[in-house]
N, C-alpha and C. Protein backbone atom coordinates (compact mmCIF):
# COMPACT_ATOMS: atom_id res chain seq x y z
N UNK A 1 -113.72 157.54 -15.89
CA UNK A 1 -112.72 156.68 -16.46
C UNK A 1 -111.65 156.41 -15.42
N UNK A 2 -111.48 155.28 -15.10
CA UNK A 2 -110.13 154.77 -14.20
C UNK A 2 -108.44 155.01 -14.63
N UNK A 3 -107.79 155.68 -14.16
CA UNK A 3 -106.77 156.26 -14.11
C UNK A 3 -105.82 154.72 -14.75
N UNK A 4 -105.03 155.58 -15.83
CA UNK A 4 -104.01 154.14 -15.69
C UNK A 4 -102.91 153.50 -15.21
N UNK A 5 -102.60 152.40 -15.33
CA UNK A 5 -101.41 151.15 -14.43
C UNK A 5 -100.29 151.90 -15.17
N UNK A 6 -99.65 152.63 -13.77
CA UNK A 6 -98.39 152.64 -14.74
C UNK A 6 -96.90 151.71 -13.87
N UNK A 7 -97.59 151.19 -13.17
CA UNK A 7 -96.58 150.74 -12.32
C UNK A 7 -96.91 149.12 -12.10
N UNK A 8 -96.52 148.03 -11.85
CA UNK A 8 -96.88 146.90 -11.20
C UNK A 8 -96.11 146.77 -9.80
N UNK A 9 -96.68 146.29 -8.75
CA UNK A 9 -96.14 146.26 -7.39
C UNK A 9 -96.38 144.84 -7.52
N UNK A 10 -95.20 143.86 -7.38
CA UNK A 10 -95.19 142.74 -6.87
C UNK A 10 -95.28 141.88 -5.43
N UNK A 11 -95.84 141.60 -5.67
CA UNK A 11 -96.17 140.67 -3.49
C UNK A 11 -94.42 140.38 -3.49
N UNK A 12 -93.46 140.91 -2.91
CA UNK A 12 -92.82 140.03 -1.56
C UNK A 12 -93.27 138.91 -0.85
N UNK A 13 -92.42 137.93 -0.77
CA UNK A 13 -92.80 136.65 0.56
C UNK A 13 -91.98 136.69 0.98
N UNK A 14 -92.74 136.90 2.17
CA UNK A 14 -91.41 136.45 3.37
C UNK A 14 -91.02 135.75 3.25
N UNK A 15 -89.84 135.16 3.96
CA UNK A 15 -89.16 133.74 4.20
C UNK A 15 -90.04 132.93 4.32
N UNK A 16 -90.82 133.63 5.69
CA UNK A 16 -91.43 132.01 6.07
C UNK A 16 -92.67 131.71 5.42
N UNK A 17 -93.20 132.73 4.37
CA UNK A 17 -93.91 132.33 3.45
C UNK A 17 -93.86 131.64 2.52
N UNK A 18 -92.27 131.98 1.93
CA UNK A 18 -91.48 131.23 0.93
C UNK A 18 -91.11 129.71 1.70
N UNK A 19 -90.87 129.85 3.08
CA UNK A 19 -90.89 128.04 3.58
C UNK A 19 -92.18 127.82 3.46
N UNK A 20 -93.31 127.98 3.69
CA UNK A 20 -94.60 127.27 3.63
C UNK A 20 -95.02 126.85 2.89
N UNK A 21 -94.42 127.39 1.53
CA UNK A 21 -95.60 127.31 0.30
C UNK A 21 -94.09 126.46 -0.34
N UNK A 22 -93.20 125.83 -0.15
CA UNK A 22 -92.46 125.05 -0.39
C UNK A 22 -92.65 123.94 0.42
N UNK A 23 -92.64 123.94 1.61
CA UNK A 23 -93.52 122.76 2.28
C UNK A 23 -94.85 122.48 1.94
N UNK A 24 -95.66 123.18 1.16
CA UNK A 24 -96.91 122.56 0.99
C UNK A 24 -96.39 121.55 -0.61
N UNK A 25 -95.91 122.15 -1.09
CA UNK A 25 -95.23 121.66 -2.27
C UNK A 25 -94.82 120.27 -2.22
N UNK A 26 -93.83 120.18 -1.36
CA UNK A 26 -92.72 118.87 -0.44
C UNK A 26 -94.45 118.47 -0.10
N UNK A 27 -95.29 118.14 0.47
CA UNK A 27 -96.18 117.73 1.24
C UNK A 27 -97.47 116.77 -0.09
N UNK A 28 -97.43 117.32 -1.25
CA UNK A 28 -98.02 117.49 -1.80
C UNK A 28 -97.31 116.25 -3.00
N UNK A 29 -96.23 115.99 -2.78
CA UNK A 29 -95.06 115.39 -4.19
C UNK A 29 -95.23 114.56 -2.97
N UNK A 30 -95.17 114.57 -1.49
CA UNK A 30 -94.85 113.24 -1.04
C UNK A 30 -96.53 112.24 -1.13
N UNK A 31 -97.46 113.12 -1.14
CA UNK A 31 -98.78 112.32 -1.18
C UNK A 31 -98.93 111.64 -2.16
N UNK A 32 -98.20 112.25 -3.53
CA UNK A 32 -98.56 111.81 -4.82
C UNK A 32 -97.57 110.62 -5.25
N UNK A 33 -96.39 110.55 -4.36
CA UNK A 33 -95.06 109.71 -4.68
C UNK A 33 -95.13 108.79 -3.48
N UNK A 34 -96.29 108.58 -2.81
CA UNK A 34 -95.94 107.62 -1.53
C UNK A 34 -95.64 106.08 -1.21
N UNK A 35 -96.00 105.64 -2.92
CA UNK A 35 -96.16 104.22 -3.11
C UNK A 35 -94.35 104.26 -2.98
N UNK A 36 -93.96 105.10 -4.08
CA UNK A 36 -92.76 104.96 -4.21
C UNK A 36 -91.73 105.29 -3.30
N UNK A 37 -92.03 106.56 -2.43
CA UNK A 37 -91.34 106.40 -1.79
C UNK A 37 -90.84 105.23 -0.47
N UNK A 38 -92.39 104.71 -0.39
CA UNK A 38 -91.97 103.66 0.28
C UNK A 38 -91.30 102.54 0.42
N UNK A 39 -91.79 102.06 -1.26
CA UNK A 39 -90.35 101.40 -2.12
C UNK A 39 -88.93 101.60 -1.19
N UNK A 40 -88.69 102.72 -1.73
CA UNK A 40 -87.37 103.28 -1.95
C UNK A 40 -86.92 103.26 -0.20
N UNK A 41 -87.87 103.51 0.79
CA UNK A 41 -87.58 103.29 2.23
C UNK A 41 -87.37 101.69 2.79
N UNK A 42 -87.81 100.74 1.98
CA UNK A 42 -87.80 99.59 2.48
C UNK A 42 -86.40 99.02 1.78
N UNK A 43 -86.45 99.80 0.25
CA UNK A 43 -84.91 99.32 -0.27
C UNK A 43 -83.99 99.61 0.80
N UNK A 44 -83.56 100.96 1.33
CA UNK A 44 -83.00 101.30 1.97
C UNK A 44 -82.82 100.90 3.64
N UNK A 45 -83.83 100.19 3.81
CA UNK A 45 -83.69 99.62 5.22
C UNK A 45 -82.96 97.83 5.22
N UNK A 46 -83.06 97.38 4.18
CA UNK A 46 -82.80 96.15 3.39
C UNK A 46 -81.44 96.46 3.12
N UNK A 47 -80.96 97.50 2.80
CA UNK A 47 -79.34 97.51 2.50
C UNK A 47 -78.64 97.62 3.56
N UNK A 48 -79.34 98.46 4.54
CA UNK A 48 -78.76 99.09 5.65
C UNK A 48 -78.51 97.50 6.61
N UNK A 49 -79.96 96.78 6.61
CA UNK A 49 -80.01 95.50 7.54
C UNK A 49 -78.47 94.40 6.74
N UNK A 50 -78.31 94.57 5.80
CA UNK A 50 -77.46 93.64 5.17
C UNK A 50 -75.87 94.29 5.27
N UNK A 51 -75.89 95.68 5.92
CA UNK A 51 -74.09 96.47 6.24
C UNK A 51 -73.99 97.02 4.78
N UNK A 52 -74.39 96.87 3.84
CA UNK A 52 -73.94 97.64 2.42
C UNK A 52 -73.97 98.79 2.68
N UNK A 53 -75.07 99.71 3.07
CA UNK A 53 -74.42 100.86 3.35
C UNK A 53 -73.75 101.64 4.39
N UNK A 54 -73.14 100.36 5.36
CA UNK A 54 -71.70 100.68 6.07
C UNK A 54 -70.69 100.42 5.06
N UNK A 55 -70.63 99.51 4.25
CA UNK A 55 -69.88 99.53 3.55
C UNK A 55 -69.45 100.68 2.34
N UNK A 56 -70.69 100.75 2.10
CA UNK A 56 -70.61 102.17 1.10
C UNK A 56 -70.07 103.17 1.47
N UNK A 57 -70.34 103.80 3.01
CA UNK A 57 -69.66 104.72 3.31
C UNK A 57 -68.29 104.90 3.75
N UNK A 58 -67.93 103.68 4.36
CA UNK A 58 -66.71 102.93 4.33
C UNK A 58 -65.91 103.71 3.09
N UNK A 59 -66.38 103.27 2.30
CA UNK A 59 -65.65 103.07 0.66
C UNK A 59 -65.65 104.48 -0.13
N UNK A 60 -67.00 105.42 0.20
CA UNK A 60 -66.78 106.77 0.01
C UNK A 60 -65.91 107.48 0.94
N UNK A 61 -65.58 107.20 2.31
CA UNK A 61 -64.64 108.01 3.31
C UNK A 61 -63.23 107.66 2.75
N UNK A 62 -62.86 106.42 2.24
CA UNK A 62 -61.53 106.16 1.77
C UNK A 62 -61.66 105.88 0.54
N UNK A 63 -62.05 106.96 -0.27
CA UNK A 63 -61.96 106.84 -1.83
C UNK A 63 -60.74 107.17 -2.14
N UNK A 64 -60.06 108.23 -1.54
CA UNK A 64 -58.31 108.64 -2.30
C UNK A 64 -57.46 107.21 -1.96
N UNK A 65 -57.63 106.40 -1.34
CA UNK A 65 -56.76 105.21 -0.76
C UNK A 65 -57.34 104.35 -1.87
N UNK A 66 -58.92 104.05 -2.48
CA UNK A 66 -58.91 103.13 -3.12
C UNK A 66 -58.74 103.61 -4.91
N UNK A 67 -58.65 104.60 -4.58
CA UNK A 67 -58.35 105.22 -6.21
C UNK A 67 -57.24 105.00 -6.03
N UNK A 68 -56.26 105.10 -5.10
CA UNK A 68 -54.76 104.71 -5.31
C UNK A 68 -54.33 103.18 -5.56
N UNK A 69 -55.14 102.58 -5.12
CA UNK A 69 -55.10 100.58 -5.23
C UNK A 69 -55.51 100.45 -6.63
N UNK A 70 -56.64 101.50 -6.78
CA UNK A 70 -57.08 100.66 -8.64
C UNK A 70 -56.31 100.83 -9.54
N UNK A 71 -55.46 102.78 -9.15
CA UNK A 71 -54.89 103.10 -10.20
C UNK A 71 -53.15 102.04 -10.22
N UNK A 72 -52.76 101.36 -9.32
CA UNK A 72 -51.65 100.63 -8.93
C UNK A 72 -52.00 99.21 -9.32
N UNK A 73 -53.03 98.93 -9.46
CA UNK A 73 -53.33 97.39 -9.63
C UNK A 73 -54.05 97.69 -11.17
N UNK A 74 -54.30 98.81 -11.97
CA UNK A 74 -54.35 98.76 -13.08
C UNK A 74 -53.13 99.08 -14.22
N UNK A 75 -52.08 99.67 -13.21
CA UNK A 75 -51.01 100.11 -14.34
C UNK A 75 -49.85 98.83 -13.75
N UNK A 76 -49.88 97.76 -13.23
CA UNK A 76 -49.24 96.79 -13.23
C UNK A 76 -49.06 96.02 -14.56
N UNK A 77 -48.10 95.12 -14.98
CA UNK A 77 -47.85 94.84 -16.24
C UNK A 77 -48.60 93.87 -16.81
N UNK A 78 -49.07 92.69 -16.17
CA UNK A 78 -50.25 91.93 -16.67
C UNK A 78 -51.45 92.28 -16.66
N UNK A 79 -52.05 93.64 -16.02
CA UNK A 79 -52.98 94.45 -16.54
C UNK A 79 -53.35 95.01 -18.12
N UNK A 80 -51.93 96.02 -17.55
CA UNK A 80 -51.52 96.71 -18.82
C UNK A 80 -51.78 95.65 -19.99
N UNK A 81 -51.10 94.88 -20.05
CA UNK A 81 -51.17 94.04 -21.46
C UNK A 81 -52.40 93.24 -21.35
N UNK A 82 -53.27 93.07 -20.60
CA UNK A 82 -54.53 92.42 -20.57
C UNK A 82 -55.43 93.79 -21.75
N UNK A 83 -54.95 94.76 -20.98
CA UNK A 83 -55.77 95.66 -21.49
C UNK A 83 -55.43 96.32 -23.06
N UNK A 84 -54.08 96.03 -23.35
CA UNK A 84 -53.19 96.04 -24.53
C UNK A 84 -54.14 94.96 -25.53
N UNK A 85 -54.46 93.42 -24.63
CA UNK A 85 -54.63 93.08 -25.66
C UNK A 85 -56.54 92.72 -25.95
N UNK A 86 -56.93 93.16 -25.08
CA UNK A 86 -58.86 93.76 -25.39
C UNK A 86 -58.73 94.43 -26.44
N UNK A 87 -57.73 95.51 -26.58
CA UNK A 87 -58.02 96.40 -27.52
C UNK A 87 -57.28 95.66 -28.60
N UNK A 88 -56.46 95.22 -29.14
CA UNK A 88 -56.01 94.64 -30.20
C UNK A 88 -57.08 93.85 -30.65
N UNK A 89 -58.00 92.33 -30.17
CA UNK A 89 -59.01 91.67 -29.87
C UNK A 89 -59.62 92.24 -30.95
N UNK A 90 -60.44 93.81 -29.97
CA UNK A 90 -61.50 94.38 -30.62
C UNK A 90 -60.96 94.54 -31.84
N UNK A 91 -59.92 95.29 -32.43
CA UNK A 91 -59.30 95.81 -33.68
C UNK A 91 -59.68 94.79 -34.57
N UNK A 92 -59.15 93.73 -34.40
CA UNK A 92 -59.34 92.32 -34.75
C UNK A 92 -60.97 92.50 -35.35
N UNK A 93 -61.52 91.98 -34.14
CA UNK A 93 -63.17 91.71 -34.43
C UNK A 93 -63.80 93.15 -35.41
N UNK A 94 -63.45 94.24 -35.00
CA UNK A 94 -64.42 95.28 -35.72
C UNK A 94 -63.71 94.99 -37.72
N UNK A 95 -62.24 94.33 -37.38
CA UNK A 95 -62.05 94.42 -39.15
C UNK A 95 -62.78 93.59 -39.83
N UNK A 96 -63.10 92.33 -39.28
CA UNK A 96 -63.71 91.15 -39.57
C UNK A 96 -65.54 91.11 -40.15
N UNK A 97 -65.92 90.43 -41.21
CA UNK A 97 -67.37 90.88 -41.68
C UNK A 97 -68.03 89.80 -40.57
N UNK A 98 -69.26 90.28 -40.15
CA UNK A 98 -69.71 89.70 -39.10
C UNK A 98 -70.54 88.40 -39.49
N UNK A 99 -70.76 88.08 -40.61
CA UNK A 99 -71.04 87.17 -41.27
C UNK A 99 -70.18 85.86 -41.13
N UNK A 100 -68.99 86.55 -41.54
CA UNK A 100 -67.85 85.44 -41.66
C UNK A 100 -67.84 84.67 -40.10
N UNK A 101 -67.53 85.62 -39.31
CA UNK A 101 -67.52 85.58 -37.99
C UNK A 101 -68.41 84.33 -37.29
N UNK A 102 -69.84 85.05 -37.60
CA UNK A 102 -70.84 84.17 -37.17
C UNK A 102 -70.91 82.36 -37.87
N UNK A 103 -70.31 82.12 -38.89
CA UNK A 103 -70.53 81.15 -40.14
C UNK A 103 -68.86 80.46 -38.93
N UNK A 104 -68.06 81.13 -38.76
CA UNK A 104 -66.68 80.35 -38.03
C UNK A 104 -67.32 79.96 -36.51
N UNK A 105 -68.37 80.81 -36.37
CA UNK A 105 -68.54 80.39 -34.51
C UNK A 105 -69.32 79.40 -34.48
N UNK A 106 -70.31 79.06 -35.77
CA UNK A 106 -71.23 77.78 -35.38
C UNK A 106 -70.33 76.73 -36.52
N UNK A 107 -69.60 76.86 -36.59
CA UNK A 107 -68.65 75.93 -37.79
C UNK A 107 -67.83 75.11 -36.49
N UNK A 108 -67.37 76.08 -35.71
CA UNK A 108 -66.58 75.54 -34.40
C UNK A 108 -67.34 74.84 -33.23
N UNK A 109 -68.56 75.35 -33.32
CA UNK A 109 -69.38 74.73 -32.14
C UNK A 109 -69.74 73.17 -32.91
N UNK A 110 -70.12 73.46 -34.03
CA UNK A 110 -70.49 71.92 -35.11
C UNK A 110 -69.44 70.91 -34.76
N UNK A 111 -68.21 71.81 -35.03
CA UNK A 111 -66.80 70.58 -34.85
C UNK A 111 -66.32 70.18 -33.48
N UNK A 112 -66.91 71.13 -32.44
CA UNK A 112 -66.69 70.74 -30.80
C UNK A 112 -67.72 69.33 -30.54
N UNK A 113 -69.08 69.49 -30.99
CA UNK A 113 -70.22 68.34 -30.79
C UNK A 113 -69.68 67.31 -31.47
N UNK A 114 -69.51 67.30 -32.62
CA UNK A 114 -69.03 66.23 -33.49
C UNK A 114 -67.95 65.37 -32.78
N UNK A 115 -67.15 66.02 -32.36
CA UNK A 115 -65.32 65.54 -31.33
C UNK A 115 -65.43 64.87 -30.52
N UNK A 116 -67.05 65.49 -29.54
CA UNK A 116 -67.34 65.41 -28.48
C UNK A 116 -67.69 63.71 -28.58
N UNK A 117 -68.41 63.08 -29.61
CA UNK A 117 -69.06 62.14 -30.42
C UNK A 117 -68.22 61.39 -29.93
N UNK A 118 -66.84 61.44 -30.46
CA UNK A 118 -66.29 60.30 -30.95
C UNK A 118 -64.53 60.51 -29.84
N UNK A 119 -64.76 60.97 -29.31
CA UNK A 119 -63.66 61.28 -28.44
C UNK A 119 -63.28 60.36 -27.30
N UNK A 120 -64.45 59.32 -27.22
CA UNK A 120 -63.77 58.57 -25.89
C UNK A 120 -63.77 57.18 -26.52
N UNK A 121 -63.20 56.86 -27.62
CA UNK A 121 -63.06 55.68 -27.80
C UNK A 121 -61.54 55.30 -27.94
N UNK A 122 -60.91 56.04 -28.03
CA UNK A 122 -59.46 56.18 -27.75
C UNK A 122 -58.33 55.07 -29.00
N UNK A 123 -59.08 54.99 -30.22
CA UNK A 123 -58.24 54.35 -31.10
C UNK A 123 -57.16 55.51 -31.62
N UNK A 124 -55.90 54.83 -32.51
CA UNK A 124 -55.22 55.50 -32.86
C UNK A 124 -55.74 55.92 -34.41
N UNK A 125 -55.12 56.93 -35.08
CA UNK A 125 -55.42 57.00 -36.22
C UNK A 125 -54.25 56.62 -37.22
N UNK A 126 -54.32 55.91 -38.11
CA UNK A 126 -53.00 55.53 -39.25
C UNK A 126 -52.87 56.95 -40.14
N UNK A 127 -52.02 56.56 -40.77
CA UNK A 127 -51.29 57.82 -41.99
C UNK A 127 -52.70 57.25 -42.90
N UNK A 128 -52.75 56.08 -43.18
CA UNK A 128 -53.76 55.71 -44.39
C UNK A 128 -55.25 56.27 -44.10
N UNK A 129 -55.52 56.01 -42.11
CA UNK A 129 -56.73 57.03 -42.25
C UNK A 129 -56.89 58.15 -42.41
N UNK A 130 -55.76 59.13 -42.06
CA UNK A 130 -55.61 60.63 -42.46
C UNK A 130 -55.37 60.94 -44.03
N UNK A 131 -55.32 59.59 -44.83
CA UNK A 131 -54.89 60.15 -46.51
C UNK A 131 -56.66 60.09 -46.39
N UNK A 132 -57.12 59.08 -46.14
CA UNK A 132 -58.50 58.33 -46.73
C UNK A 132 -59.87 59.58 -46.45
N UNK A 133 -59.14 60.17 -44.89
CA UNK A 133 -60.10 61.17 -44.18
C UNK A 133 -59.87 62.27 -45.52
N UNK A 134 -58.84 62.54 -46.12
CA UNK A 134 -58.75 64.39 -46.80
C UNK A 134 -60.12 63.89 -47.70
N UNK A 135 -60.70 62.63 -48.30
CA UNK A 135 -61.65 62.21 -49.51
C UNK A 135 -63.24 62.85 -48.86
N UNK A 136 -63.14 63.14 -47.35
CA UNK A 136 -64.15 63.12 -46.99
C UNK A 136 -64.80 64.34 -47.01
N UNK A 137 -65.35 65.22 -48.42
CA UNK A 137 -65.85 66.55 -48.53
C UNK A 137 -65.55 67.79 -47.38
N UNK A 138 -66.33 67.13 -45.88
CA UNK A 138 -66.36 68.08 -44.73
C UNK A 138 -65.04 68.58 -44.35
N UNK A 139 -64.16 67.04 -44.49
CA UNK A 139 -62.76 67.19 -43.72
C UNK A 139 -62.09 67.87 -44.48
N UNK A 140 -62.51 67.58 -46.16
CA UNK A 140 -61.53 68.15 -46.95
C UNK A 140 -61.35 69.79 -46.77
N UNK A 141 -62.78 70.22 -46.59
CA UNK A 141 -63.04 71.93 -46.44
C UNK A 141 -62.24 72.26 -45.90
N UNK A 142 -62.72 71.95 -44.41
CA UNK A 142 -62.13 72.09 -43.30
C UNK A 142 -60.54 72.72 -43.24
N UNK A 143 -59.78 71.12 -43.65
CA UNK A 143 -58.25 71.05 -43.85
C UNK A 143 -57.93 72.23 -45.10
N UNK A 144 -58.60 72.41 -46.15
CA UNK A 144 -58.39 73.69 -47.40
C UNK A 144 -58.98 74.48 -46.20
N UNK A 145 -59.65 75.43 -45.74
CA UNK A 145 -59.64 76.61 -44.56
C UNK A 145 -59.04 76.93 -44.06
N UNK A 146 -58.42 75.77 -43.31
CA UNK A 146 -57.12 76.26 -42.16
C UNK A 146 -55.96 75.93 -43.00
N UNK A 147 -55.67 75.23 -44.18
CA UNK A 147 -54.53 75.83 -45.00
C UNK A 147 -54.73 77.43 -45.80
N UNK A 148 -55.56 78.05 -46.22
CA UNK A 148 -55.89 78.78 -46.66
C UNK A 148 -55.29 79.99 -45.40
N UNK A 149 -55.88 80.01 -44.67
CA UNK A 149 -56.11 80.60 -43.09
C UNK A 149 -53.96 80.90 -43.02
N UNK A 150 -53.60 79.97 -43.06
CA UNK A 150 -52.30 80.00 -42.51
C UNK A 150 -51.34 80.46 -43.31
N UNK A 151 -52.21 80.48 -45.12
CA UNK A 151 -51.34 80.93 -46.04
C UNK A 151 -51.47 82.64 -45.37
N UNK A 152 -52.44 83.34 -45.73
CA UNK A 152 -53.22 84.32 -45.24
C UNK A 152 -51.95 85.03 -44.16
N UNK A 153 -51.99 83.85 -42.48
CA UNK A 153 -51.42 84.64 -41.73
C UNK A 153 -49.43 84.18 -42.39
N UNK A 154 -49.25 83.87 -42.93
CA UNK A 154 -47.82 83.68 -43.33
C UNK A 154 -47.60 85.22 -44.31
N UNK A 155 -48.36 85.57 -44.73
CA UNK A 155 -48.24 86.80 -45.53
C UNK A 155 -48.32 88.02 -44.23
N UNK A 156 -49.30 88.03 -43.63
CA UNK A 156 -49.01 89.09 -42.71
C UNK A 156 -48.06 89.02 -41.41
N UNK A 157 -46.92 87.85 -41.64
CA UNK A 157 -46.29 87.93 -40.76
C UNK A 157 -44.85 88.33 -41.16
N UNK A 158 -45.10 88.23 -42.59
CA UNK A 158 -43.87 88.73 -43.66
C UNK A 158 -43.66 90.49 -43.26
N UNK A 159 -44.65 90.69 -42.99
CA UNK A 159 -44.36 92.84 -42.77
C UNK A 159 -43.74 92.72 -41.59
């Protein structure tokens, strides 16, 4: 009967065993990745031929100088309130049903084509055509919307 394992002895690698069998590795990912890497060598010779990545490094060696320009040219005051008012905008748009939204954006594009129609003939309009126009269903909407619309913002301008 064979005596029993009471111990396991593990192989050690040397270093330069541990480099070899990591270079066969590296050797082995590059055979299998060569399409791509070549890709990725011709991208890179294509950026290099065009200065982008002089420029890049350019731009990584003086990153504290250009973090100082963005952060100075973003906290300037027509920034600031650019950016004041994206976010108000959005507030705006996320309260709004997207329905409505969509039904006002092709309502406006309808009434831009339509304008577009009749815009270079350059007559004047009388008081009698603006009574005669409210008879005209579309116009009438229209004109009830944006009175509606203005009652609307006259109330929230009361707070």
């Amino acid at each position: 009967m064979a005596a029993p394992i009471t111990s396991i002895k593990r192989k050690e690698l040397t270093p330069e065993e541990l480099q070899n069998e990591k270079l066969k590795e590296l050797q082995t990912l590059i055979t299998e990745q060569q399409q791509s890497l070549n890709k990725i060598i011709e991208i890179t010779a294509e950026l290099d031929n065009a200065g982008v990545l002089d420029a890049m490094s350019a731009m990584v060696k003086a990153r504290d100088e250009i973090a100082g320009i963005a952060v100075a040219q973003a906290s300037r005051e027509p920034m600031t309130n650019l950016i004041n008012n994206l976010i108000n905008a959005t507030g705006l748009l996320t309260t709004l049903n997207p329905e409505v939204t969509a039904n006002l954006k092709d309502s406006i594009a309808k009434g831009i084509e339509e304008a577009e129609l009749y815009k270079g003939n350059g007559d004047k309009v009388s008081i009698l055509q603006v009574m005669t126009a409210l008879n005209d269903p579309d116009i009438n909407r229209a004109v009830k919307y944006g009175m509606d619309f203005l009652k609307g913002m006259g109330k929230g301008l009361e707070k």
